[in-house]
C-alpha atoms as a PDB file:
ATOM      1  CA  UNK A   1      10.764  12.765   4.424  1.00  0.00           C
ATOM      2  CA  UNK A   2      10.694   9.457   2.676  1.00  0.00           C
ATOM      3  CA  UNK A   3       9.549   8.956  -0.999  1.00  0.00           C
ATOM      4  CA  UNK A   4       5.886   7.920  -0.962  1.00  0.00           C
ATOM      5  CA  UNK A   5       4.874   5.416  -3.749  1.00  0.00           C
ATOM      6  CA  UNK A   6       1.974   6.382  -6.122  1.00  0.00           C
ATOM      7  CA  UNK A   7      -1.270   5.460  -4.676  1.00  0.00           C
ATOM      8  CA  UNK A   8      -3.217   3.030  -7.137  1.00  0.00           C
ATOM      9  CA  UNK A   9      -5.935   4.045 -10.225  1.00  0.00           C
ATOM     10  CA  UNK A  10      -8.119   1.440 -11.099  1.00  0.00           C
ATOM     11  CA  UNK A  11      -6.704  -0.719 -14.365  1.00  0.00           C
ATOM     12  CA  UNK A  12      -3.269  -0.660 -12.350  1.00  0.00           C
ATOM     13  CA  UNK A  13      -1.456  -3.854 -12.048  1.00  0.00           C
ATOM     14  CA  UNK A  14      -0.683  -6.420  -8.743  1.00  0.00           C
ATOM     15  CA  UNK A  15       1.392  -8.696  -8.882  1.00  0.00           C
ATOM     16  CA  UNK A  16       1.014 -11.617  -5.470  1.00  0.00           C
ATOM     17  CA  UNK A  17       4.220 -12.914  -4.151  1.00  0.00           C
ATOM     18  CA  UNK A  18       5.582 -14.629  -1.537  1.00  0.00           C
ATOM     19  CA  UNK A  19       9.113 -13.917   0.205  1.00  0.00           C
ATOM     20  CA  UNK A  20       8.259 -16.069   3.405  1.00  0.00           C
ATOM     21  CA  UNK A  21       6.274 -18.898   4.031  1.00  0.00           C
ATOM     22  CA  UNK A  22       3.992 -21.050   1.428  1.00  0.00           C
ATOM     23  CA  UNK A  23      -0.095 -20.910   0.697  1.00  0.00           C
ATOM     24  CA  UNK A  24      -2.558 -22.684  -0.521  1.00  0.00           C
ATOM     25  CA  UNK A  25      -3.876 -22.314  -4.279  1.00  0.00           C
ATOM     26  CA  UNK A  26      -6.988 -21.297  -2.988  1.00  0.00           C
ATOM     27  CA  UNK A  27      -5.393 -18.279  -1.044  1.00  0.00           C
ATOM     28  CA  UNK A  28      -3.755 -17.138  -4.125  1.00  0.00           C
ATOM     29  CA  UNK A  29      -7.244 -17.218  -6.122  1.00  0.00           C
ATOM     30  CA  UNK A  30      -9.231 -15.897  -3.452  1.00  0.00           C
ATOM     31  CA  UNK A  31      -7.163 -12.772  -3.016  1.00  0.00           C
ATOM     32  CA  UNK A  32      -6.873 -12.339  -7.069  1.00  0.00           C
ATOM     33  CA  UNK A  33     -10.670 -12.354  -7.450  1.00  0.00           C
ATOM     34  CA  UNK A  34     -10.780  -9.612  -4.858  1.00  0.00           C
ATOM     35  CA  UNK A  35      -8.532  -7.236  -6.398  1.00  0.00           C
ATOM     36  CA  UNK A  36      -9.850  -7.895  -9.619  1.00  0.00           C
ATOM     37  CA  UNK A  37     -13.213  -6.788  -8.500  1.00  0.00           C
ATOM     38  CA  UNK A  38     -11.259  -3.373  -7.541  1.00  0.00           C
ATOM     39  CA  UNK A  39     -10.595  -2.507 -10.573  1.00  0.00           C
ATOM     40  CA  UNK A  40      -7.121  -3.794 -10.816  1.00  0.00           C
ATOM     41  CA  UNK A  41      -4.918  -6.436 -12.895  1.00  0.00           C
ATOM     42  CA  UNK A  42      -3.708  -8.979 -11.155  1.00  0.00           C
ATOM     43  CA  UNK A  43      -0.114 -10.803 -11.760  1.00  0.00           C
ATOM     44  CA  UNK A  44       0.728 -14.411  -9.858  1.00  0.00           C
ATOM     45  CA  UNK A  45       4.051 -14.541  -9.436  1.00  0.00           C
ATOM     46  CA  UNK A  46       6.292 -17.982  -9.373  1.00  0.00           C
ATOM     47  CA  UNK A  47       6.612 -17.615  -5.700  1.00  0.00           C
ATOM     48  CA  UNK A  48       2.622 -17.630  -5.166  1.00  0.00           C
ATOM     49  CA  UNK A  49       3.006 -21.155  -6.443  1.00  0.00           C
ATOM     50  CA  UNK A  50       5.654 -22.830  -5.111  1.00  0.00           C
ATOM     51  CA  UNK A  51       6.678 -25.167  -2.466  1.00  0.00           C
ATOM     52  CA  UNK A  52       9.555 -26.022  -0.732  1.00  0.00           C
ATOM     53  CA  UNK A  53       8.936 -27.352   2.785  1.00  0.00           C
ATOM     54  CA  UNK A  54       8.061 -24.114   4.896  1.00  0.00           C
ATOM     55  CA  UNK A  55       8.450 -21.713   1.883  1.00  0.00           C
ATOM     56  CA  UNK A  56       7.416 -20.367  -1.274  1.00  0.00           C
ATOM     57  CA  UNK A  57      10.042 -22.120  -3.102  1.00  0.00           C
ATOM     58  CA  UNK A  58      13.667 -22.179  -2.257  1.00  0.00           C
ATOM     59  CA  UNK A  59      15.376 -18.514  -1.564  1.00  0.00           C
ATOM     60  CA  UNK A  60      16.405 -18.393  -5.565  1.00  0.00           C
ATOM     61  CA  UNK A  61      13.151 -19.082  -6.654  1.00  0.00           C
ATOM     62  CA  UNK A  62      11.521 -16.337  -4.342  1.00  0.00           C
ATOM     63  CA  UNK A  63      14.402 -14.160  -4.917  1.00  0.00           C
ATOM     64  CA  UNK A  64      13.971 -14.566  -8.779  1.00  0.00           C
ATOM     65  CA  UNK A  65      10.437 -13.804  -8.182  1.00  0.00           C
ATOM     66  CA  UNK A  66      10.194 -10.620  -5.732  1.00  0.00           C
ATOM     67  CA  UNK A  67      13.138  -9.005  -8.262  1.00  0.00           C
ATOM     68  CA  UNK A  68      10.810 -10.231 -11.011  1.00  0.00           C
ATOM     69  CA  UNK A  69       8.166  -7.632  -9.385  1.00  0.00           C
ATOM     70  CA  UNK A  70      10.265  -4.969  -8.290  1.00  0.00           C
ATOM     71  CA  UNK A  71      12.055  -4.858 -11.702  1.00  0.00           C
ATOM     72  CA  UNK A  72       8.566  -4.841 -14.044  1.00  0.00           C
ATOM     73  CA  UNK A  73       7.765  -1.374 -14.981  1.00  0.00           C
ATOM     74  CA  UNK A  74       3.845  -2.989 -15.724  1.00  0.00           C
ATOM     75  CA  UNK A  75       3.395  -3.475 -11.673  1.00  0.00           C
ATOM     76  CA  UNK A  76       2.467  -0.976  -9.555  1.00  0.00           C
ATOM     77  CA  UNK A  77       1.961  -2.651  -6.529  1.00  0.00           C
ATOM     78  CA  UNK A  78       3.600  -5.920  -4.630  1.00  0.00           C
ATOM     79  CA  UNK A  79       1.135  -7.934  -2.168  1.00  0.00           C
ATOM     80  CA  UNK A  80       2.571 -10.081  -0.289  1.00  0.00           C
ATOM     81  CA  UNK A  81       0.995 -13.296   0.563  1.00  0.00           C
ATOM     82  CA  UNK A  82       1.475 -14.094   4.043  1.00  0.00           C
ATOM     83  CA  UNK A  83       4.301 -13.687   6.696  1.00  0.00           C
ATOM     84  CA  UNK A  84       5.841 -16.836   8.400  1.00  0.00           C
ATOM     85  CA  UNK A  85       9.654 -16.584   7.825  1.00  0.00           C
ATOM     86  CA  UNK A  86      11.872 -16.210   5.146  1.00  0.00           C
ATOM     87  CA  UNK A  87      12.051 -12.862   3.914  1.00  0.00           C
ATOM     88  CA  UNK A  88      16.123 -11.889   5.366  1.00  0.00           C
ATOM     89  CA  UNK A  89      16.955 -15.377   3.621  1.00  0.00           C
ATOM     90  CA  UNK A  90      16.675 -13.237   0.601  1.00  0.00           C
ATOM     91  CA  UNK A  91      17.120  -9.654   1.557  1.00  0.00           C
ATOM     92  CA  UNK A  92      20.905  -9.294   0.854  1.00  0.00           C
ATOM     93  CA  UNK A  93      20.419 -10.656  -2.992  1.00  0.00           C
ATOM     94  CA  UNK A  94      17.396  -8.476  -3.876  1.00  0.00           C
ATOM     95  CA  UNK A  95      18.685  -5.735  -6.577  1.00  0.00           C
ATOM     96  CA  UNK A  96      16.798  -2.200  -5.884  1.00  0.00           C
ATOM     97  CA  UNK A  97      18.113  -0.718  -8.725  1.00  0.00           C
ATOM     98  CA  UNK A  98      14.770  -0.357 -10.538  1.00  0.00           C
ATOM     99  CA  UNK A  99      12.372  -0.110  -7.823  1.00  0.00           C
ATOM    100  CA  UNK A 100      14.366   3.014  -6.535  1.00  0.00           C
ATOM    101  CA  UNK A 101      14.050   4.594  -9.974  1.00  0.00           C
ATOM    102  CA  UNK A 102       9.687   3.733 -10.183  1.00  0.00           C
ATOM    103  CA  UNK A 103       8.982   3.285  -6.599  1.00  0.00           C
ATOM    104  CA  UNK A 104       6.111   0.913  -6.070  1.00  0.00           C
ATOM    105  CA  UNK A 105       4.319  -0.122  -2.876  1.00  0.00           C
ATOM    106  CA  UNK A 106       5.136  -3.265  -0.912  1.00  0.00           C
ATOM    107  CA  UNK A 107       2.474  -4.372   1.116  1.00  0.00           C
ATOM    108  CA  UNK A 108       2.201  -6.415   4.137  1.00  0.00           C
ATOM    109  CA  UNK A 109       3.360  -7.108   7.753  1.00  0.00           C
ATOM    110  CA  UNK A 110       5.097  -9.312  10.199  1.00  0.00           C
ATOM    111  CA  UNK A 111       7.679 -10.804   8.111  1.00  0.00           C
ATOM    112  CA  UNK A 112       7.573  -8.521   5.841  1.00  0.00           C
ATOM    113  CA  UNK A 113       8.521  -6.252   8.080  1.00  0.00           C
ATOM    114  CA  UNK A 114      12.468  -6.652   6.405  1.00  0.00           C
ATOM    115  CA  UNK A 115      11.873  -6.096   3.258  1.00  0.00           C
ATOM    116  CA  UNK A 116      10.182  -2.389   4.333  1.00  0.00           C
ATOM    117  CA  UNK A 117      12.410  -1.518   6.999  1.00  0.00           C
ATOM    118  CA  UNK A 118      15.487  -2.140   4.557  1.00  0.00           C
ATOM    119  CA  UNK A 119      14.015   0.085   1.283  1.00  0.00           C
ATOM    120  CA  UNK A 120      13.231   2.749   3.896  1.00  0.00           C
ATOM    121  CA  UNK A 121      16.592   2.448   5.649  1.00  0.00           C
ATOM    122  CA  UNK A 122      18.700   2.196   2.403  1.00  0.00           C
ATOM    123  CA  UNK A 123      16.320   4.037  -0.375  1.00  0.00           C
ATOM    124  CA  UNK A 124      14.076   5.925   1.746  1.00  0.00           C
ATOM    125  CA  UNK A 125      11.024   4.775  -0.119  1.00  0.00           C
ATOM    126  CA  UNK A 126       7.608   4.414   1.851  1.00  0.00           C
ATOM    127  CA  UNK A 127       5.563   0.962   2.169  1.00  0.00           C
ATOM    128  CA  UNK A 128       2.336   0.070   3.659  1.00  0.00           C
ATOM    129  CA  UNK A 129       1.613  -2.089   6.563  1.00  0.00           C
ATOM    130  CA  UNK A 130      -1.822  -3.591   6.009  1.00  0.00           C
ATOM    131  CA  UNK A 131      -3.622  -6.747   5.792  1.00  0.00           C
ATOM    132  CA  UNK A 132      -2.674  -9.919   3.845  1.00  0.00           C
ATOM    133  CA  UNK A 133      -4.400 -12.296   1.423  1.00  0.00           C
ATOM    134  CA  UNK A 134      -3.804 -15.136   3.832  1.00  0.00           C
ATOM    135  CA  UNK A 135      -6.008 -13.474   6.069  1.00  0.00           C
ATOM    136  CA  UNK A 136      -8.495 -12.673   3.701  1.00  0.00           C
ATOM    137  CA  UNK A 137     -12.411 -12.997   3.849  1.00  0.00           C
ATOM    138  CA  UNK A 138     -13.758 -15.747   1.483  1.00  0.00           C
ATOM    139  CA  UNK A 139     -14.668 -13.369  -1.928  1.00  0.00           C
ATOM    140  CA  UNK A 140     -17.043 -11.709  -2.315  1.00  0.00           C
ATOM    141  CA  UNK A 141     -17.380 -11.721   1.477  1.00  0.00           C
ATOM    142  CA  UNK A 142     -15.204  -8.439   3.097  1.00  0.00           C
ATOM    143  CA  UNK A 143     -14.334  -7.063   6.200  1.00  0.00           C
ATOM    144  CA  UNK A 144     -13.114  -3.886   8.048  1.00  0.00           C
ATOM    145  CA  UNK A 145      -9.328  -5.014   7.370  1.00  0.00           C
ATOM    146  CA  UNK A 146     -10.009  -5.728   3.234  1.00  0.00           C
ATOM    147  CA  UNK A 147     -12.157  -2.641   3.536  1.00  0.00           C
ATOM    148  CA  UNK A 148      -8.871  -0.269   4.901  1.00  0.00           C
ATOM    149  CA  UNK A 149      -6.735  -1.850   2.295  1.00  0.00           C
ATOM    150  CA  UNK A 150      -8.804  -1.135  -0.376  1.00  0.00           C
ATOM    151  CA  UNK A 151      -9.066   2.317   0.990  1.00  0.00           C
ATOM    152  CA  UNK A 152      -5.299   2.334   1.333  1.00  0.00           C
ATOM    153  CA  UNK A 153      -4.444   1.661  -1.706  1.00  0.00           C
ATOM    154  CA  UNK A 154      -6.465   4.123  -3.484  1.00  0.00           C
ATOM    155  CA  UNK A 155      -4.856   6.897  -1.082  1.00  0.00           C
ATOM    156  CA  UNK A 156      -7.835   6.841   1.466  1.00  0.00           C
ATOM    157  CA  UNK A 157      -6.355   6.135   4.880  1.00  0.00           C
ATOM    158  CA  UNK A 158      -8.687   6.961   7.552  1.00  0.00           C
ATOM    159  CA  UNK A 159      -7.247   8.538  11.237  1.00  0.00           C
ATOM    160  CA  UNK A 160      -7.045   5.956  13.578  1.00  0.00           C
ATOM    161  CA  UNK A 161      -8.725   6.784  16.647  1.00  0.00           C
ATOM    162  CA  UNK A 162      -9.516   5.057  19.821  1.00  0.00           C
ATOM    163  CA  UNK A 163     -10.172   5.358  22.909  1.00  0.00           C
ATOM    164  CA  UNK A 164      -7.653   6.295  25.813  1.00  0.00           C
ATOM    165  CA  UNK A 165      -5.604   3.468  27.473  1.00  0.00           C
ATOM    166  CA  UNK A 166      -4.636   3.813  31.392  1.00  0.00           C
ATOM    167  CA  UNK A 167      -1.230   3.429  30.475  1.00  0.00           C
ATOM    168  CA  UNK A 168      -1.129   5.654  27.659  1.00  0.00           C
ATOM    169  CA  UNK A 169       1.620   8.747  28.131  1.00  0.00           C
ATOM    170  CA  UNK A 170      -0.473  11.761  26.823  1.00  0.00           C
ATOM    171  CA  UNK A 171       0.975  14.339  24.977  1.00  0.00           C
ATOM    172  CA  UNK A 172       1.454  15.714  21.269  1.00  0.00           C
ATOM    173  CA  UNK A 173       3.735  13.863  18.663  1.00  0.00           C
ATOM    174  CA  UNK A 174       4.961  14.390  14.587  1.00  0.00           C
ATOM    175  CA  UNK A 175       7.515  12.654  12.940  1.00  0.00           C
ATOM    176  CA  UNK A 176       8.049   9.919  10.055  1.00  0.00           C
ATOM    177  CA  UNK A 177       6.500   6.191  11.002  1.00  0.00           C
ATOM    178  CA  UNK A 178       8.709   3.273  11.770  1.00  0.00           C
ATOM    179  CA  UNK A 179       8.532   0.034  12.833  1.00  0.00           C
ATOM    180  CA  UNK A 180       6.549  -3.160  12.359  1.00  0.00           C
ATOM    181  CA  UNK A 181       7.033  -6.675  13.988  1.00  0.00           C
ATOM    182  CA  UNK A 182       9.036  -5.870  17.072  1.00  0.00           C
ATOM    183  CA  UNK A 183      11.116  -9.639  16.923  1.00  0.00           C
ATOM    184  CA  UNK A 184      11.855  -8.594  13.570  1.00  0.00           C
ATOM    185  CA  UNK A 185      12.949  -5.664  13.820  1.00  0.00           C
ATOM    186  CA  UNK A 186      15.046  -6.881  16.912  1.00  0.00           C
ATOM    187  CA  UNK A 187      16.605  -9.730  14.578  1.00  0.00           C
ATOM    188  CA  UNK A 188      17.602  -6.854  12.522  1.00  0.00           C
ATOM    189  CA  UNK A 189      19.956  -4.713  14.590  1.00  0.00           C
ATOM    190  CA  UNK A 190      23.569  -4.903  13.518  1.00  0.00           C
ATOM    191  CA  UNK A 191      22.385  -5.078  10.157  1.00  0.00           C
ATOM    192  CA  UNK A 192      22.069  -3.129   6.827  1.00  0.00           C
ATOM    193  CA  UNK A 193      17.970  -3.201   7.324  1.00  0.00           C
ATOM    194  CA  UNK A 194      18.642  -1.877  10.836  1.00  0.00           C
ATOM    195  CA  UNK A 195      16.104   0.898  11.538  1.00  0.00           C
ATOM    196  CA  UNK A 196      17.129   4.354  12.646  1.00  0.00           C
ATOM    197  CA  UNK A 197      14.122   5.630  15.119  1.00  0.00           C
ATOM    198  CA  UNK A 198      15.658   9.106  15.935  1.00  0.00           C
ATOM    199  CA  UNK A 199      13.188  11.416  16.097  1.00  0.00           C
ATOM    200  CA  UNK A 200      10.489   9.239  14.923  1.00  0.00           C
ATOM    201  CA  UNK A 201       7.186   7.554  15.715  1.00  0.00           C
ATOM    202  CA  UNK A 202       7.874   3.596  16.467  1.00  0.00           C
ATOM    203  CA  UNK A 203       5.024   1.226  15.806  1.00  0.00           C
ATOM    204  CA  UNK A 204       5.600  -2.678  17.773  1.00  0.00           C
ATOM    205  CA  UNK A 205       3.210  -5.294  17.163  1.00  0.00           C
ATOM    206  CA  UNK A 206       3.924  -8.970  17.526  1.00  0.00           C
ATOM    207  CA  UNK A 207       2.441 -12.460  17.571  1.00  0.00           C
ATOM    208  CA  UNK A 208       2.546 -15.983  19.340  1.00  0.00           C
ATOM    209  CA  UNK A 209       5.431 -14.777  21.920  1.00  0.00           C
ATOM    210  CA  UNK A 210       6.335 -15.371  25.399  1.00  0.00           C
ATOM    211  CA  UNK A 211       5.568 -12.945  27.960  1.00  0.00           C
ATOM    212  CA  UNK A 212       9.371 -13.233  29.418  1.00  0.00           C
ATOM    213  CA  UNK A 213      10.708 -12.674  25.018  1.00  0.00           C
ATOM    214  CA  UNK A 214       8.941  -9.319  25.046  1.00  0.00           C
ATOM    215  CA  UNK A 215      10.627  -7.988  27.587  1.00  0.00           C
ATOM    216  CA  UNK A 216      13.910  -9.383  26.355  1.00  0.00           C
ATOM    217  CA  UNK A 217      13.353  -7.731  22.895  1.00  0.00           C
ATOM    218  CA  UNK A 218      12.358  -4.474  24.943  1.00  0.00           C
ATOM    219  CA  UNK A 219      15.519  -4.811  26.644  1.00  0.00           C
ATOM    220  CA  UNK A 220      17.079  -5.115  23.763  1.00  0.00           C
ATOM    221  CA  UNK A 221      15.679  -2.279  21.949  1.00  0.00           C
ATOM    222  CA  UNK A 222      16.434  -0.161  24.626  1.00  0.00           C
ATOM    223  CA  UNK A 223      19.633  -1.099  25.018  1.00  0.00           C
ATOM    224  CA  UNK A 224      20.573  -0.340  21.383  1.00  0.00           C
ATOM    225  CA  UNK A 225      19.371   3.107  21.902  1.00  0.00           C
ATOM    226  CA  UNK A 226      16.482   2.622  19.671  1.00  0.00           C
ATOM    227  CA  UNK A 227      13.952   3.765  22.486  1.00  0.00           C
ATOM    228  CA  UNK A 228      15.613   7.168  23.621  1.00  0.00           C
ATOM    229  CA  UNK A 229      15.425   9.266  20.973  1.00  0.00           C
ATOM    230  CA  UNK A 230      11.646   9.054  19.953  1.00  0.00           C
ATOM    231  CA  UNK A 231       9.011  11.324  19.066  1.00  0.00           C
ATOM    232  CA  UNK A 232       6.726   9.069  19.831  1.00  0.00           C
ATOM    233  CA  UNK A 233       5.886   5.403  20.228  1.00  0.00           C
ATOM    234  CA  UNK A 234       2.561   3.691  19.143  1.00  0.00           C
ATOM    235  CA  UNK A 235       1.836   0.067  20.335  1.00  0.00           C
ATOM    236  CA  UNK A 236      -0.739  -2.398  18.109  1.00  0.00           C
ATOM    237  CA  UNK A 237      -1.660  -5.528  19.380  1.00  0.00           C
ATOM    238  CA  UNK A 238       0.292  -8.239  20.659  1.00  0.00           C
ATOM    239  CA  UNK A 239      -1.809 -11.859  20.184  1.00  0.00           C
ATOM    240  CA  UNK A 240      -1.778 -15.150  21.166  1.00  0.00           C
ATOM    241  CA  UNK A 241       0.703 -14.599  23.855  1.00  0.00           C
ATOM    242  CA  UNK A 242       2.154 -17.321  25.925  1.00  0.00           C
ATOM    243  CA  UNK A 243       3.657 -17.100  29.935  1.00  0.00           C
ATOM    244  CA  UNK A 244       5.507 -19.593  31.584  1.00  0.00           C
ATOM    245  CA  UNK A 245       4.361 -22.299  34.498  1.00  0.00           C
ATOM    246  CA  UNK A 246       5.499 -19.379  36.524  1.00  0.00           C
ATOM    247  CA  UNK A 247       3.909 -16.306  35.238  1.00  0.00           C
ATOM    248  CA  UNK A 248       6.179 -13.650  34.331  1.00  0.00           C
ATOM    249  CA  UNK A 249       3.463 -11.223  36.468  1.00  0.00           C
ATOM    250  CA  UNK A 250       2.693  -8.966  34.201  1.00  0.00           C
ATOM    251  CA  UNK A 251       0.810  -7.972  31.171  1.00  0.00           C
ATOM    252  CA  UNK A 252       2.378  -6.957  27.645  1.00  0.00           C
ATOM    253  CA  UNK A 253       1.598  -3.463  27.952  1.00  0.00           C
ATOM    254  CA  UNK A 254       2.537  -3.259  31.455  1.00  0.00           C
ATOM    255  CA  UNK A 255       6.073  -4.808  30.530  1.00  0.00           C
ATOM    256  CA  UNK A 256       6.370  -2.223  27.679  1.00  0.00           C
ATOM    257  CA  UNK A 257       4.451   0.526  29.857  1.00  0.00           C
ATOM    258  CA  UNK A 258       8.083  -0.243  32.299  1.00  0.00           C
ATOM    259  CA  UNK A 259      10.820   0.238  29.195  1.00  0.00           C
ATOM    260  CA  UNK A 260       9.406   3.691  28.933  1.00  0.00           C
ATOM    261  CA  UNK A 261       8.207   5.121  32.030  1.00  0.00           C
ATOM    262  CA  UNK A 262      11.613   7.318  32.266  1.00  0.00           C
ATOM    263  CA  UNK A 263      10.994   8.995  28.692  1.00  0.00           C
ATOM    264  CA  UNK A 264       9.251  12.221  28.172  1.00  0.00           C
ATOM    265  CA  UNK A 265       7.505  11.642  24.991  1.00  0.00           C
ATOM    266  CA  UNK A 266       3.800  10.193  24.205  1.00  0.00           C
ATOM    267  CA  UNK A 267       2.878   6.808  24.259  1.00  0.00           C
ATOM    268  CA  UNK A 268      -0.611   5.180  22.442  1.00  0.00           C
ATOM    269  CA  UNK A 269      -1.328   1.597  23.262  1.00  0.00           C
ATOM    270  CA  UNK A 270      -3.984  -0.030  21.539  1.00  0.00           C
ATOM    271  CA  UNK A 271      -3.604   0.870  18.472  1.00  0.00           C
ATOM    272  CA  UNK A 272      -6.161  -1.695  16.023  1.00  0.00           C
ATOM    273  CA  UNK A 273      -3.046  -2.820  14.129  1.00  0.00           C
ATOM    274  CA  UNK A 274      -1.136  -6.102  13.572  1.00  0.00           C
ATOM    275  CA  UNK A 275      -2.134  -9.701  14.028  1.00  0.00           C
ATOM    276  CA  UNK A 276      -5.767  -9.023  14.676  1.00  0.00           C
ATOM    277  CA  UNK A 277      -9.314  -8.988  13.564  1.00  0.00           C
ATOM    278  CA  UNK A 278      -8.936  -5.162  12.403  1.00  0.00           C
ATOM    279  CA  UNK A 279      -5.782  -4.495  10.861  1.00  0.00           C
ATOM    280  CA  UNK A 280      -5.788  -0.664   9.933  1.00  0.00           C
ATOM    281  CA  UNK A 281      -3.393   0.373   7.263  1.00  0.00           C
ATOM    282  CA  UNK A 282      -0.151   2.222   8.033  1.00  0.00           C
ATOM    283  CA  UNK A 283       2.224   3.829   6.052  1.00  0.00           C
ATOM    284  CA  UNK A 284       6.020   3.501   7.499  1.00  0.00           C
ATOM    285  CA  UNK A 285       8.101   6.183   6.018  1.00  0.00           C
ATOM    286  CA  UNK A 286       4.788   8.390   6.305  1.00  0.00           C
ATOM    287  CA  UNK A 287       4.295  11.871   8.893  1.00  0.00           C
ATOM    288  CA  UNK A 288       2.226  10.901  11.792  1.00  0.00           C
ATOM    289  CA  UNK A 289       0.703  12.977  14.288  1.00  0.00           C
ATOM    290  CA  UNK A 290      -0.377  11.534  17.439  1.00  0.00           C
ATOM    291  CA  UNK A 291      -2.167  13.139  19.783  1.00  0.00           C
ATOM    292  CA  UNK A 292      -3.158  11.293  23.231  1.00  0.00           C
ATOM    293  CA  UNK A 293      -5.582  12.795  25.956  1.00  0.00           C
ATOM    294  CA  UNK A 294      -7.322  11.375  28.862  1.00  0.00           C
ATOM    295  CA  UNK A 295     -10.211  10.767  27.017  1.00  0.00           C
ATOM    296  CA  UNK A 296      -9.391   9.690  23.487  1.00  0.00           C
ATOM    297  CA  UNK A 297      -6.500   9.291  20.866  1.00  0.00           C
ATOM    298  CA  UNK A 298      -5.675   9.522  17.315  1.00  0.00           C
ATOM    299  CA  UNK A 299      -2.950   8.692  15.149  1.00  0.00           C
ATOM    300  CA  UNK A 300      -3.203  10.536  11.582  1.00  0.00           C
ATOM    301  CA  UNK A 301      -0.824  10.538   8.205  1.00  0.00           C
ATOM    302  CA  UNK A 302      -0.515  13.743   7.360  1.00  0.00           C
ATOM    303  CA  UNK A 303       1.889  13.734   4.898  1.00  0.00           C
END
């Protein structure tokens, strides 16, 4: 079972970083104000700041930074910004020396889906999977995503449960949550942040891809063995996809639906998770059950 970070007390510290892509000041200020209003103190880091043409500063700078975090004994908690690209520019040169010995949380999804497959492949330490700042409601304004991570980081995270898909595989699953961003987590095969899925639940969402790309990364996934050995897979939502002057002919979850059909355990699609409008919290590392009927479906932390 992986190591799960301490779950947040009001006066605890955040500090906002960036390991991808850049933001504006205002997203920066916006998000501070809301976690202030939590209850928490709220660090900026260098990255938050910086420019330099797609990213938060060049890979030192937001290598400096994210070690900055991850080395300060005073933060209990890394946010990151926003997602975009950049985070395995850095990866290789981030020290975990300190983190390992006063785990914290690192927060956030899509490309950040690296930096928490790596500390849970290599350290075994938990992160959480929830909404970003660049997302965020104007303050004071909220929303059912802000809402979850607030809840989230206090400890509070709510069963998901929805109702049954017609291509849902029902059945009973347990095991440890992995996954995130399924072209990142296909980008990182061969590597030291590869995941290891055996005997766990996988969770694939994904963003702004071709029709034809998802099954390629399926096919990939499956071909690297990372699909026949689960307890369970759980598919969020896959947005803003794009098909070719010749459709590809079939829908996301139909194309996934196919890479699977010959396995025996459950499958949940559905799930309110990932690029979306509600972006429920998950913790990767964490014990999931999911349980999937005709009728209805819920995937739980238990542990």
């Amino acid at each position: 079972m992986a190591i799960i970070p301490k779950y947040l007390q009001p006066g605890d510290t955040i500090a906002l970083a960036s390991s991808a892509k850049k933001v504006d000041f205002q997203i920066v200020e916006n998000a501070r104000k809301h976690f202030e209003s939590w209850g928490f103190q709220v660090i900026v880091g260098e990255s938050a700041m910086a420019s330099e043409h797609q990213f938060a500063g060049d890979d030192e700078l937001r290598t400096k930074d994210f070690q900055t975090q991850l080395d300060n004994p005073n933060v209990n908690t890394i946010i990151c910004l926003r997602g975009g690209y950049g985070s395995v520019r850095i990866i290789e040169y981030l020290d975990f020396s300190e983190f390992v010995k006063h785990p914290k949380w690192i927060v956030g999804y899509s490309d950040v889906t690296v930096i928490q497959n790596h500390i849970l492949k290599n350290y075994n330490i938990a992160s959480l999977h929830a909404e970003m700042p660049l997302k965020f409601p104007d303050f004071p304004n909220t929303n059912d995503s802000l809402g979850a991570l607030k809840n989230a980081l206090f400890g509070r995270i709510d069963p998901i449960r929805i109702q049954s898909n017609s291509l849902n595989k029902m059945g009973s699953a347990k095991g440890e949550l992995v996954g995130g961003n399924l072209a990142i987590l296909c980008s990182l095969l061969g590597s030291s942040s590869e995941m290891d899925t055996r005997g766990k639940i996988l969770f694939l969402e994904d963003v702004g891809e071709y029709l034809y790309a998802i099954d390629r990364m399926m096919m990939t996934l499956k071909r690297a063995g990372k699909l026949d050995q689960l307890a369970g897979l759980a598919i969020g939502q896959f947005t803003d996809l794009k098909d070719n002057d010749i459709p590809f002919g079939k829908t996301v979850y139909e194309i996934i639906a196919e890479h699977v059909a010959t396995y025996d355990y459950p499958v949940l699609f559905d799930v309110p998770t990932g690029h979306c409008e509600i972006n429920k919290p998950l913790v990767f590392g964490g014990v999931y059950t999911m349980e999937i009927t005709e009728e209805s479906a819920t995937l739980n932390i238990v542990v």
